[in-house]
C-alpha atoms as a PDB file:
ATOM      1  CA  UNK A   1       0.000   0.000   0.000  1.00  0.00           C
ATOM      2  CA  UNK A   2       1.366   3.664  -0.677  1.00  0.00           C
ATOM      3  CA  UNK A   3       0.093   7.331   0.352  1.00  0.00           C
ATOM      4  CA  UNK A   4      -0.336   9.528  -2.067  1.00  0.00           C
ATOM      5  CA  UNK A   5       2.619  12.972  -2.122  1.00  0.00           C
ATOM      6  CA  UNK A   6      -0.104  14.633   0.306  1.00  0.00           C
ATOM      7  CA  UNK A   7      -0.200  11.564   2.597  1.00  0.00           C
ATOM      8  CA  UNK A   8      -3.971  11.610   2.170  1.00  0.00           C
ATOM      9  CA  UNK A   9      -5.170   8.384   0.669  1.00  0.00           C
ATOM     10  CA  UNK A  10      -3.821   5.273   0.698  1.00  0.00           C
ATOM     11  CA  UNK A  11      -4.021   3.134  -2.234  1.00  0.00           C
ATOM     12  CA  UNK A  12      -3.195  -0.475  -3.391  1.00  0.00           C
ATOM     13  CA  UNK A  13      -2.801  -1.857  -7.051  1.00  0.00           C
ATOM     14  CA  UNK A  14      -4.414  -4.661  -8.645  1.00  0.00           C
ATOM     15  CA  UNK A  15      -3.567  -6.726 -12.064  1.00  0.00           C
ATOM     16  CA  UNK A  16      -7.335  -6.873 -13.561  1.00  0.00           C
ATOM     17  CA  UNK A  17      -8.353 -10.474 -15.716  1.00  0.00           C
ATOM     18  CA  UNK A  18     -11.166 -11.434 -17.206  1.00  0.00           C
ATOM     19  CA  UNK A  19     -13.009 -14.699 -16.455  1.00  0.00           C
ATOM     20  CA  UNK A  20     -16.212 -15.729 -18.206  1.00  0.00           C
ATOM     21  CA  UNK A  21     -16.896 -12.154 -18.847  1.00  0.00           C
ATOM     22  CA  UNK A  22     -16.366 -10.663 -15.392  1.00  0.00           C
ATOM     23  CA  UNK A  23     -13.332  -8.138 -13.978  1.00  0.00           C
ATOM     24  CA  UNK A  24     -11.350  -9.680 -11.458  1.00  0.00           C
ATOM     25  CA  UNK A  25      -8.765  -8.180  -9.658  1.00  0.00           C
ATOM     26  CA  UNK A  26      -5.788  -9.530  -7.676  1.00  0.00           C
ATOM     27  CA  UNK A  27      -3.440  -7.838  -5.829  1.00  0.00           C
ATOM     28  CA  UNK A  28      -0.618  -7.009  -7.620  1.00  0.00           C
ATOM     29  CA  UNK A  29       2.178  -7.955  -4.779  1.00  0.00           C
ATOM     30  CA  UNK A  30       0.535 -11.845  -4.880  1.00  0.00           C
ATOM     31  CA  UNK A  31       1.306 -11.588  -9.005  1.00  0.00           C
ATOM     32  CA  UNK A  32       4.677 -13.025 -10.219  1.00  0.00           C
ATOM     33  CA  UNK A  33       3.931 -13.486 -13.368  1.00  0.00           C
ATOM     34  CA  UNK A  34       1.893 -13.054 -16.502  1.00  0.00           C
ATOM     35  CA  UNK A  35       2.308 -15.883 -19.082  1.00  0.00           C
ATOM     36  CA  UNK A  36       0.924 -18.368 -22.023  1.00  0.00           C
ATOM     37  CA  UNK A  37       0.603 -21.285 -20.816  1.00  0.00           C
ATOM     38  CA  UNK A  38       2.893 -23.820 -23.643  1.00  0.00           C
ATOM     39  CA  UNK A  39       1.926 -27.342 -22.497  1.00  0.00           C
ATOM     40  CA  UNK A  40      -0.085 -28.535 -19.188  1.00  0.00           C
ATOM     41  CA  UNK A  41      -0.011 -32.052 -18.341  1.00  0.00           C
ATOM     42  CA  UNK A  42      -2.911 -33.850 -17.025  1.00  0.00           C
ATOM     43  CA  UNK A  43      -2.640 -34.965 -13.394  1.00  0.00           C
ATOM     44  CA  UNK A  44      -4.975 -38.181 -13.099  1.00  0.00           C
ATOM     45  CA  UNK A  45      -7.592 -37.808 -10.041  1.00  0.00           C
ATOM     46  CA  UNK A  46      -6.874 -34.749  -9.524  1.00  0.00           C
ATOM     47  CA  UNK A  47      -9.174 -32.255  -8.502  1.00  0.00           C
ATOM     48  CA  UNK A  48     -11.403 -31.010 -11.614  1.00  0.00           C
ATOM     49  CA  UNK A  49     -10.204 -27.524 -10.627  1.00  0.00           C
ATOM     50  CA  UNK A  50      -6.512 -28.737 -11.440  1.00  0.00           C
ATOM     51  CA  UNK A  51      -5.841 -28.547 -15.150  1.00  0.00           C
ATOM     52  CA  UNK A  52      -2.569 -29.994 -14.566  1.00  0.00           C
ATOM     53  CA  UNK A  53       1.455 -29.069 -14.193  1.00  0.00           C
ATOM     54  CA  UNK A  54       3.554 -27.027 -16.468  1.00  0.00           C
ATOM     55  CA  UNK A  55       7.305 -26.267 -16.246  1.00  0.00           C
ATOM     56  CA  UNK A  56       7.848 -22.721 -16.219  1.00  0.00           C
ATOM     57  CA  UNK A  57      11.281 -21.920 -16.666  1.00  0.00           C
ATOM     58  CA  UNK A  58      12.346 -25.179 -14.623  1.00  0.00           C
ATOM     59  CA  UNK A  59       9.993 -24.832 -12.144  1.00  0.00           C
ATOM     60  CA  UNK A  60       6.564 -26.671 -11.835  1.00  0.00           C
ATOM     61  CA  UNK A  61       3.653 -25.291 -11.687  1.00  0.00           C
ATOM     62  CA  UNK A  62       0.174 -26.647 -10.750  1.00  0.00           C
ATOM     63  CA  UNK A  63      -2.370 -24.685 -13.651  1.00  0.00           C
ATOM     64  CA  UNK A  64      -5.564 -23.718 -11.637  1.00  0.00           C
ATOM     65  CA  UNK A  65      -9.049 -23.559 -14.201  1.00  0.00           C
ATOM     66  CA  UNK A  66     -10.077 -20.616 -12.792  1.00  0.00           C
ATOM     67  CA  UNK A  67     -13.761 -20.887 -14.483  1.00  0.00           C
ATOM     68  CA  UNK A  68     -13.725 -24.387 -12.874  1.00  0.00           C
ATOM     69  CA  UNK A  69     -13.108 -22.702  -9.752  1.00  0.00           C
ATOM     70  CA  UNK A  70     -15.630 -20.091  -9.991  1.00  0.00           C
ATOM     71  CA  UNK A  71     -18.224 -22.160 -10.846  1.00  0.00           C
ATOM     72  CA  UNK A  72     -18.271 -20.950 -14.801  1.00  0.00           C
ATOM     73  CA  UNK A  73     -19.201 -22.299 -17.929  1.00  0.00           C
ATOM     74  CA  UNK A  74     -16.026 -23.654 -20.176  1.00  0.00           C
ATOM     75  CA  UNK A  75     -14.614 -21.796 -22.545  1.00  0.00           C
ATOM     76  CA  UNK A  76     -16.149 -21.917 -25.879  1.00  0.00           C
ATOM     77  CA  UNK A  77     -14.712 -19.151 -28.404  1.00  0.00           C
ATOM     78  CA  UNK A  78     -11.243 -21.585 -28.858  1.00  0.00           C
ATOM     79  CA  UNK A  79      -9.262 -18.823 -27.350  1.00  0.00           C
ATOM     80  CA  UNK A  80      -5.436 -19.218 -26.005  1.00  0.00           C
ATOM     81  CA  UNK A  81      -6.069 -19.109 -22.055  1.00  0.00           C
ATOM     82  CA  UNK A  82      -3.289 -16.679 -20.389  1.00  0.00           C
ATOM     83  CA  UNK A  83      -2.115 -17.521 -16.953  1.00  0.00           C
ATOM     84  CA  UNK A  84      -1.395 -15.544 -13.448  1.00  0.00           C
ATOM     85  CA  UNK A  85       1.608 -17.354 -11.713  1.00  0.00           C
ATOM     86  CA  UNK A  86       1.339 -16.640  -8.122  1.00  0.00           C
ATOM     87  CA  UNK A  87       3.210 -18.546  -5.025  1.00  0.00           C
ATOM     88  CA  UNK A  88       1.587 -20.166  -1.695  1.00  0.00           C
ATOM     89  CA  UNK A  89       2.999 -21.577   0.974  1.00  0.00           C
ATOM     90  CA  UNK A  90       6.115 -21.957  -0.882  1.00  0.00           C
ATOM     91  CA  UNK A  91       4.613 -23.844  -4.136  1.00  0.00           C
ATOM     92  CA  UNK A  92       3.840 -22.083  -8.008  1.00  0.00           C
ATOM     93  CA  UNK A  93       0.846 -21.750  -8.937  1.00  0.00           C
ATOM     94  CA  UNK A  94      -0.683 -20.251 -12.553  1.00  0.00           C
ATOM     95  CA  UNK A  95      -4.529 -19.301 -12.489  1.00  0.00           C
ATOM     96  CA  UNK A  96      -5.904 -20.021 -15.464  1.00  0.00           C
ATOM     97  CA  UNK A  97      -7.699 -16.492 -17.168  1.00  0.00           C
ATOM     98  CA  UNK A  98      -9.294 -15.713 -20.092  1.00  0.00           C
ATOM     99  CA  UNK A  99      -7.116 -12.403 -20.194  1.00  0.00           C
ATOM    100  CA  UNK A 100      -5.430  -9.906 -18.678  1.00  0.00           C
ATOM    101  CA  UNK A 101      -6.199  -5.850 -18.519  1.00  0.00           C
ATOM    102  CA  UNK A 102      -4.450  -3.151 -16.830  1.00  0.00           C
ATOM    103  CA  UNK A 103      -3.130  -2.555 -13.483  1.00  0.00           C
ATOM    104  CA  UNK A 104      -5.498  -0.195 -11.249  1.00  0.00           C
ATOM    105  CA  UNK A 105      -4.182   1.912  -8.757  1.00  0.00           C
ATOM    106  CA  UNK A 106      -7.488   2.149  -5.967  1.00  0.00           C
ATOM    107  CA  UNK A 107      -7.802   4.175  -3.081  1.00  0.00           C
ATOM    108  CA  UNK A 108      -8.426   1.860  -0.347  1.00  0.00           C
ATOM    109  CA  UNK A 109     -11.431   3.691   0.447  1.00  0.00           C
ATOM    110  CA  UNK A 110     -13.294   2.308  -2.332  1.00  0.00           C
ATOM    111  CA  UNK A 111     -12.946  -1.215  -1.247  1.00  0.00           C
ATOM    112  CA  UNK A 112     -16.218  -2.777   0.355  1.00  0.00           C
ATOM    113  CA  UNK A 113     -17.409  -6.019   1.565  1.00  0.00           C
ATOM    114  CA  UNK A 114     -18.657  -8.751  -0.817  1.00  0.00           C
ATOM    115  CA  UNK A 115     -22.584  -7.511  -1.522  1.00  0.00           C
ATOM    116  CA  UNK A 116     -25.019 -10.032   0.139  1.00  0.00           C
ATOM    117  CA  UNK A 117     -26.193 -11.270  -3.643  1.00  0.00           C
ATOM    118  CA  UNK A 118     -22.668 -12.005  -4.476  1.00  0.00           C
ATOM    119  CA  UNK A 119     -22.867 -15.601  -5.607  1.00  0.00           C
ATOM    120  CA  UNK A 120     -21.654 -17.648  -2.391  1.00  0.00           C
ATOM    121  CA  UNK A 121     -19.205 -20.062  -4.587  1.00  0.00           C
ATOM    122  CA  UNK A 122     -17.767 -16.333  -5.659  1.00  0.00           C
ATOM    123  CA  UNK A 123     -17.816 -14.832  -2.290  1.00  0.00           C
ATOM    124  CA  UNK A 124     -15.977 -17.775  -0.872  1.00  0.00           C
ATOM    125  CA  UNK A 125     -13.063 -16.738  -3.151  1.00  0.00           C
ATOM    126  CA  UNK A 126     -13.324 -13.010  -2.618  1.00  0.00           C
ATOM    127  CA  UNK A 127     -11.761 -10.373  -0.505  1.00  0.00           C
ATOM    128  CA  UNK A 128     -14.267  -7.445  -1.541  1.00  0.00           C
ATOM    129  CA  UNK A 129     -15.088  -5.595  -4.680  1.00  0.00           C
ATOM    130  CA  UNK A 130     -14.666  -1.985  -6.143  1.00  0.00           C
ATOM    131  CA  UNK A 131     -17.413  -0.353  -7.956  1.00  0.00           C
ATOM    132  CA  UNK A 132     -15.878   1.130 -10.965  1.00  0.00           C
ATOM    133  CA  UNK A 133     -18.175   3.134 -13.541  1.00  0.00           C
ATOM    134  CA  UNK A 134     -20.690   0.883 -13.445  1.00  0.00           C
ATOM    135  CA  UNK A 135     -18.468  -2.521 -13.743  1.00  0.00           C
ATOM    136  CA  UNK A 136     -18.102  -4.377 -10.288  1.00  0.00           C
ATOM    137  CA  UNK A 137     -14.353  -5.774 -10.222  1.00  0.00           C
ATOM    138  CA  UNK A 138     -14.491  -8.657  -7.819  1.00  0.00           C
ATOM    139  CA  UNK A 139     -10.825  -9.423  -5.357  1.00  0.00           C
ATOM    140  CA  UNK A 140     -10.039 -12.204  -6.019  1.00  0.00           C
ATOM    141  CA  UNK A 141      -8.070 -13.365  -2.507  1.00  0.00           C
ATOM    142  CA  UNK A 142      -5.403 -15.648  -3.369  1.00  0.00           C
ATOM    143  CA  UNK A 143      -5.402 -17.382  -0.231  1.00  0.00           C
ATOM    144  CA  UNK A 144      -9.172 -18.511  -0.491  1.00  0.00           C
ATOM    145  CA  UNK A 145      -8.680 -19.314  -3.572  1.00  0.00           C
ATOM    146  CA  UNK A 146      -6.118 -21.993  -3.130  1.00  0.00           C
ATOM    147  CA  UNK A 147      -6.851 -22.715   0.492  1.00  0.00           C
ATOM    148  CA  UNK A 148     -10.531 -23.813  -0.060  1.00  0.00           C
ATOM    149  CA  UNK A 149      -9.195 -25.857  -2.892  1.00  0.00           C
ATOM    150  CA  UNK A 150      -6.972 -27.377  -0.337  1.00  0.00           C
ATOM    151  CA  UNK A 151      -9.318 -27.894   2.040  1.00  0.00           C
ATOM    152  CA  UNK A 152     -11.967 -29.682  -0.782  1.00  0.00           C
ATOM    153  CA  UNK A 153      -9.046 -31.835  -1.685  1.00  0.00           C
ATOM    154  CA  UNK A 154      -8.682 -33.391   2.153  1.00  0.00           C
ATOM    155  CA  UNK A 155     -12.429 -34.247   2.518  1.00  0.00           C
END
């Protein structure tokens, strides 16, 4: 987070992606990278949500299908999917997106809770929203992301 030269608002920036049509935004000190995924390997019984492991530059990665995750239809238009490599708890991870936008600078301020008609699987996964000109950009918080995945995975 950084204050602004008069010290008055405090701000944080987020990477924005797209995911079955809707803004997304995740905090841009959980990004590491932004890539095309080359080749993902299956993992048999895995989780649906795991699309598999990729090497990316000699490291592996577990893929994450994001529109698994949220609960969205598949992807139909035969588009290349782009990819969000983040770490947790020490291991790589790349988040499977449709795209990526721009990076928003937000005041703080404008953060607010999850609205109560947020779609529970989504609100599960999300650490607020920002209203922005009529689009609703969802936070996607990392941690929930992968830890409820974890946490489906043991039961």
């Amino acid at each position: 987070m950084s204050e602004d030269l008069n010290g008055l608002a405090e701000s944080i920036q987020y990477v924005t992606v797209m995911i079955g049509g809707q803004l997304f935004g995740l905090p841009i000190e959980r990004v590491h990278d932004v890539f095309m995924p080359e080749s993902i390997t299956r993992v048999p019984l895995s989780n649906p949500q795991i699309a598999g492991v990729l090497n990316l530059r000699g490291r592996i990665v577990t893929a994450i299908d994001m529109r698994r995750r949220l609960h969205l239809p598949e992807r139909t238009d035969g588009g290349q999917a782009m990819a969000v490599g983040i770490e947790h708890k020490g291991e790589s991870y790349g988040l499977l997106i449709d795209n990526v936008g721009e990076v928003l600078t937000l005041a703080t301020s404008g953060r607010e809770p999850n609205p109560v008609n947020l779609d529970m699987r989504w609100s599960m996964v999300s650490g607020g929203v920002h209203r922005l000109n009529g689009q609703l950009m969802v936070i996607l918080d990392v941690d929930r992301v992968l830890g409820g995945m974890a946490e489906s995975l043991a039961a």
